[in-house]
Every structure is written in structure tokens, then in C-alpha cells.
C-alpha atoms as a PDB file:
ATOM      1  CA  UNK A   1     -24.795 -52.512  79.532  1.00  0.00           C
ATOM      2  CA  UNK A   2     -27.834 -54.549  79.880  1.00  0.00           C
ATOM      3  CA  UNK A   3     -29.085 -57.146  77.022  1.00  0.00           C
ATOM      4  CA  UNK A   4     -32.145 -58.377  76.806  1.00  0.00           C
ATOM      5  CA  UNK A   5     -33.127 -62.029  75.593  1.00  0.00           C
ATOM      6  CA  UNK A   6     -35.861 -63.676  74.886  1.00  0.00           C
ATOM      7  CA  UNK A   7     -35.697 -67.812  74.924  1.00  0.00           C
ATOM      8  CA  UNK A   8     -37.135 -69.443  71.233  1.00  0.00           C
ATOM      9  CA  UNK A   9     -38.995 -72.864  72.444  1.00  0.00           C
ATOM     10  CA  UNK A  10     -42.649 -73.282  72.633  1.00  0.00           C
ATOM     11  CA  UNK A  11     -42.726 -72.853  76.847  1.00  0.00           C
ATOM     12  CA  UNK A  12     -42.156 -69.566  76.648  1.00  0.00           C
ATOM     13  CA  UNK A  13     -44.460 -66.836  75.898  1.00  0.00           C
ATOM     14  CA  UNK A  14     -43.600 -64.341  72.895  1.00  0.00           C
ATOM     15  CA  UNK A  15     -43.129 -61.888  75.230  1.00  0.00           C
ATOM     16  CA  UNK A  16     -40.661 -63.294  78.050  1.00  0.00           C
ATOM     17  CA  UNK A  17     -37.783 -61.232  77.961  1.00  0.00           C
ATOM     18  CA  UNK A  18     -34.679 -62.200  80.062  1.00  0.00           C
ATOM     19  CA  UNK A  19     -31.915 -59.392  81.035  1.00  0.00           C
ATOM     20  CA  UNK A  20     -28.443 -60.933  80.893  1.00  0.00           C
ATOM     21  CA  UNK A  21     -26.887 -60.666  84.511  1.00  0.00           C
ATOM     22  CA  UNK A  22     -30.290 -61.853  85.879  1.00  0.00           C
ATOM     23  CA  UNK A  23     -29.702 -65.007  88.158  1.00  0.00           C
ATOM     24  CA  UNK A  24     -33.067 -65.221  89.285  1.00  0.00           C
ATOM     25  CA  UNK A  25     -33.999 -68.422  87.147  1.00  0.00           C
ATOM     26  CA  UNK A  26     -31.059 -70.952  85.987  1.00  0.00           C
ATOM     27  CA  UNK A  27     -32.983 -71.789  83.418  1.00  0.00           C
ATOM     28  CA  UNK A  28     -31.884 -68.621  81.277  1.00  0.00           C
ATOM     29  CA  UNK A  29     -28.455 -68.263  79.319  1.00  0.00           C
ATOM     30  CA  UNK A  30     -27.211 -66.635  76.393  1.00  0.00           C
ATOM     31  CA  UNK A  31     -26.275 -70.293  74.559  1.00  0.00           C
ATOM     32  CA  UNK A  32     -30.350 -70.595  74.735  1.00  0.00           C
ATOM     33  CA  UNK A  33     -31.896 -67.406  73.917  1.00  0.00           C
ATOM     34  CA  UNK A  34     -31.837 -64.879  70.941  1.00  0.00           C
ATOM     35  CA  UNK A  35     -30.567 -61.119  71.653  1.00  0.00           C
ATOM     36  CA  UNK A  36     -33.279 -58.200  70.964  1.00  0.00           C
ATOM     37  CA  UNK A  37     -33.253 -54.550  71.269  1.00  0.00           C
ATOM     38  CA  UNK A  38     -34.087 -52.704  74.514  1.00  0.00           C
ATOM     39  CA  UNK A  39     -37.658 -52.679  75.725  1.00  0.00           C
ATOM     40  CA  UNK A  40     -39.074 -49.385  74.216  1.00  0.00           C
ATOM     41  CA  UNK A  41     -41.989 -49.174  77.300  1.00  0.00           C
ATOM     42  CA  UNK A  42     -43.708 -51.604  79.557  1.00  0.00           C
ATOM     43  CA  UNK A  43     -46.522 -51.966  76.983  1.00  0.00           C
ATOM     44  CA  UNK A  44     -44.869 -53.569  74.263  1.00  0.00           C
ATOM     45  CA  UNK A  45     -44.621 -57.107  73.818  1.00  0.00           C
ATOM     46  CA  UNK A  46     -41.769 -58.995  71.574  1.00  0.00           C
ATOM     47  CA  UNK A  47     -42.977 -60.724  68.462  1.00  0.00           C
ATOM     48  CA  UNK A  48     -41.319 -63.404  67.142  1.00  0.00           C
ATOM     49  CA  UNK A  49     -42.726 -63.575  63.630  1.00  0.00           C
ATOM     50  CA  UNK A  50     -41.262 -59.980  62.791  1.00  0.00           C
ATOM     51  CA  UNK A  51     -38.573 -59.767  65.026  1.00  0.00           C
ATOM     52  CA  UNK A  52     -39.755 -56.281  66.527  1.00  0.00           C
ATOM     53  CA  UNK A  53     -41.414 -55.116  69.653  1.00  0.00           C
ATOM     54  CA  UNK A  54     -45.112 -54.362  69.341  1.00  0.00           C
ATOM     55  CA  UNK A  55     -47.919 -52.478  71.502  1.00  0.00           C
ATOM     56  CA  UNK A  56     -50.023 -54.823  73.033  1.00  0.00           C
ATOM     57  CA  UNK A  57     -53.133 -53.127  73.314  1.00  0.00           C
ATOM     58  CA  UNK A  58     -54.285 -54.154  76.297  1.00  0.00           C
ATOM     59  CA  UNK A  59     -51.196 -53.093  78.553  1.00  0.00           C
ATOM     60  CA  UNK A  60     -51.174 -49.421  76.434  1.00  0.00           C
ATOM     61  CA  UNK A  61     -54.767 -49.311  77.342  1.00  0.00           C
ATOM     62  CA  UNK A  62     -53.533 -50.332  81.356  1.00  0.00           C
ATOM     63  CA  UNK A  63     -50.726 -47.442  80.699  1.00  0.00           C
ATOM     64  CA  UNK A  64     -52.878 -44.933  79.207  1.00  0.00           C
ATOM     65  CA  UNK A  65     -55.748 -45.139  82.125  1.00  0.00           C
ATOM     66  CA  UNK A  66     -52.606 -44.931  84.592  1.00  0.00           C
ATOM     67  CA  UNK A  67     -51.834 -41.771  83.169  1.00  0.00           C
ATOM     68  CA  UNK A  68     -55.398 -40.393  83.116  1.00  0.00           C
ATOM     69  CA  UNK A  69     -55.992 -40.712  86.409  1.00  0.00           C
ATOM     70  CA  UNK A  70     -52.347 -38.859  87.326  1.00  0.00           C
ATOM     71  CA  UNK A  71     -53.263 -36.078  85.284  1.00  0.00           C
ATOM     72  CA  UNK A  72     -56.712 -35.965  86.987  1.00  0.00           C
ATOM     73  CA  UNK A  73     -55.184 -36.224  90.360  1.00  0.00           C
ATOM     74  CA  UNK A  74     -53.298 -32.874  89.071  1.00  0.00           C
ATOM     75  CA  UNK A  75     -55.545 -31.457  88.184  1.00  0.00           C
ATOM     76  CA  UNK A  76     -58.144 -31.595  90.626  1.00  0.00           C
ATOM     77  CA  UNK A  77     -57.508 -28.812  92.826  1.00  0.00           C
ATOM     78  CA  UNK A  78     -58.123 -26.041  89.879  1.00  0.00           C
ATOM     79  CA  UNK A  79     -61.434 -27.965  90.133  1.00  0.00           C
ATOM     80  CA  UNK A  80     -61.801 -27.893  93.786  1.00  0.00           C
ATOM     81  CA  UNK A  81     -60.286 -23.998  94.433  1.00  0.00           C
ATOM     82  CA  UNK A  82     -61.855 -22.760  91.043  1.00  0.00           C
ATOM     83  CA  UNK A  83     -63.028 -19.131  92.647  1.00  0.00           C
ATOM     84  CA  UNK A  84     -59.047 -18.113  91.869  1.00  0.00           C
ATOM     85  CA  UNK A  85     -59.429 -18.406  88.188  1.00  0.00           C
ATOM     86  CA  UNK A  86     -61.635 -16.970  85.331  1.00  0.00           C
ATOM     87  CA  UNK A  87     -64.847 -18.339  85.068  1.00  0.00           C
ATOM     88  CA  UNK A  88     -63.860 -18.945  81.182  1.00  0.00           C
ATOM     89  CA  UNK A  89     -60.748 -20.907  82.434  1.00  0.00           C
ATOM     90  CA  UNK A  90     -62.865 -23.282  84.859  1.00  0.00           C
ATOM     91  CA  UNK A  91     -65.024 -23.721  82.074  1.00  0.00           C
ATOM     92  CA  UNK A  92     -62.197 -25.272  80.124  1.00  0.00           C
ATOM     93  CA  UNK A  93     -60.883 -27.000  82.996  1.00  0.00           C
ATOM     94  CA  UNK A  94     -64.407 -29.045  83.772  1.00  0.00           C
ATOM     95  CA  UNK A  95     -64.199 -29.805  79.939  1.00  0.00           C
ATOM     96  CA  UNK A  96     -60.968 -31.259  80.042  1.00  0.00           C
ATOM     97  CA  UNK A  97     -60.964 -33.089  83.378  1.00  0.00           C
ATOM     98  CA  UNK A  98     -64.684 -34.473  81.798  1.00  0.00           C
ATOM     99  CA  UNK A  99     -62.787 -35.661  78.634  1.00  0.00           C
ATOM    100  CA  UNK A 100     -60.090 -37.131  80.464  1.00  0.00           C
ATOM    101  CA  UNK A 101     -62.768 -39.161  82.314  1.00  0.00           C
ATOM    102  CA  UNK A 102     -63.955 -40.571  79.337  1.00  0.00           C
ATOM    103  CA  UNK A 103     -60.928 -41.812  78.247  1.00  0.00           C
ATOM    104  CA  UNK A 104     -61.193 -44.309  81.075  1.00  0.00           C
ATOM    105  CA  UNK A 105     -63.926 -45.909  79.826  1.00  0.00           C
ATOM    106  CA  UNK A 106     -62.453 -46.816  76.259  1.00  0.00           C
ATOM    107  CA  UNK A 107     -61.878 -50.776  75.539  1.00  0.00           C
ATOM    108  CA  UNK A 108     -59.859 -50.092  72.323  1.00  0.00           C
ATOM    109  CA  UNK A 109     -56.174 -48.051  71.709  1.00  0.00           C
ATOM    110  CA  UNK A 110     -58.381 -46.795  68.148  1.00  0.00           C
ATOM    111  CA  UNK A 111     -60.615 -44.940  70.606  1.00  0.00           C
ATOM    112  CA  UNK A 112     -57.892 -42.925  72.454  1.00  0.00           C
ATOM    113  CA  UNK A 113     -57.482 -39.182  71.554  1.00  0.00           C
ATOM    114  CA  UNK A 114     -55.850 -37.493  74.334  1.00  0.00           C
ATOM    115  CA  UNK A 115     -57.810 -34.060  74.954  1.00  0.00           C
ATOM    116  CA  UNK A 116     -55.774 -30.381  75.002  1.00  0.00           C
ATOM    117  CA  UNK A 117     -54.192 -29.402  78.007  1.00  0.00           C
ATOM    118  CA  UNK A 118     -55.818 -25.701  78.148  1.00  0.00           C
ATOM    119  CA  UNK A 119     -52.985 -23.390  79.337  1.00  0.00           C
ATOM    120  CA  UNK A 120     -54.564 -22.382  82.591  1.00  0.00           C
ATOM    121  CA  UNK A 121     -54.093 -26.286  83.564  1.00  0.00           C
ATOM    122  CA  UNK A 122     -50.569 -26.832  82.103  1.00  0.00           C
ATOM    123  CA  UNK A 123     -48.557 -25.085  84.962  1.00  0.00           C
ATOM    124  CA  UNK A 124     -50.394 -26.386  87.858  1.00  0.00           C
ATOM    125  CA  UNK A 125     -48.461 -28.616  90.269  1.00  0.00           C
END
């Protein structure tokens, strides 16, 4: 089982975290650093004041445009092959794939509202 560490001195940023087994730098032991839960997702930083993981908005905002453009890359054939659907259905399709692109250009995590899948999207591969 992995633990994760995370080293309490001033040269280290809040949100270093060390996984015990790793020999990649010497400078890291368990005598030196404090134990902390697992890493809930790569956007969360470790903060020392309240002893919990926190978003850091500026990675979730990194993580959320990485997952707007995969679901645009998904979805872009509906887009591109439309004539096999309803014209109703490509209607929603545009509207979500145009909502979707907005979301890349938000600066703050307040501003993100993930649009509705409409069902004629949700089972393409």
C-alpha cells in the first residue's frame, strides 16, 4: 500500500507530496515528513493550515478544459455525419458542442456549469 508524505520545512511547497517507496530523491524519508491521505485527483493541492487536500483552481480549470476538448473530440463526428440523425437532434448537438466550447474560455472554477449531454450524443463512440 502506498503512503503519501508531504515534508513540513519552508523549502518545500504546500503541495509536494512524496510516495513512500520512492527512491528518486534521498532527500525524502518518513523520520522527515508528515503522513496524509491519498491524493483525491491531480487537481488538488495539500494544505498545511487545515490539514486537507484542496482544489487548486487553476489545475481543475487545466482538468476541466482537458475534458472538454475529449468530449468534443467525441463528439464531432455526429457534427460532421449529421444527415443520419433528426434535424431536431443536430440541433441539440450544435448547441451542446457550442456550450462545451465556451467552457474553454472560462478563467474561473465559479464560471463552470457543465452543459446536458442530449441523449442522441450520450451513446456515440
Amino acid at each position: 500500500m502506498m503512503k503519501y508524505y508531504l515534508r513540513p520545512d519552508s523549502n518545500t511547497p504546500p503541495a509536494y507530496v512524496y510516495i513512500e517507496g520512492d527512491t528518486s530523491d534521498s532527500l525524502w524519508n518518513s523520520d522527515t515528513c508528515i503522513e496524509v491521505p491519498k491524493k483525491p485527483e491531480r487537481y488538488y493541492d495539500y494544505d498545511l493550515e487545515t490539514s486537507q487536500w484542496v482544489v487548486t483552481d487553476s489545475k481543475y480549470l487545466g482538468f476541466i478544459k482537458a475534458q472538454v476538448k475529449l468530449e468534443l473530440e467525441r463528439t464531432k463526428d455526429i457534427i460532421l455525419f449529421g444527415d443520419e440523425i433528426a434535424e431536431e437532434e443536430l440541433s441539440e448537438a450544435k448547441t451542446y458542442r457550442n456550450d462545451l466550447k465556451t467552457l474553454l474560455t472560462k478563467t474561473t472554477v465559479a464560471d463552470i456549469q457543465f452543459p446536458l449531454c442530449p441523449d442522441c450524443l450520450k451513446e456515440t463512440t
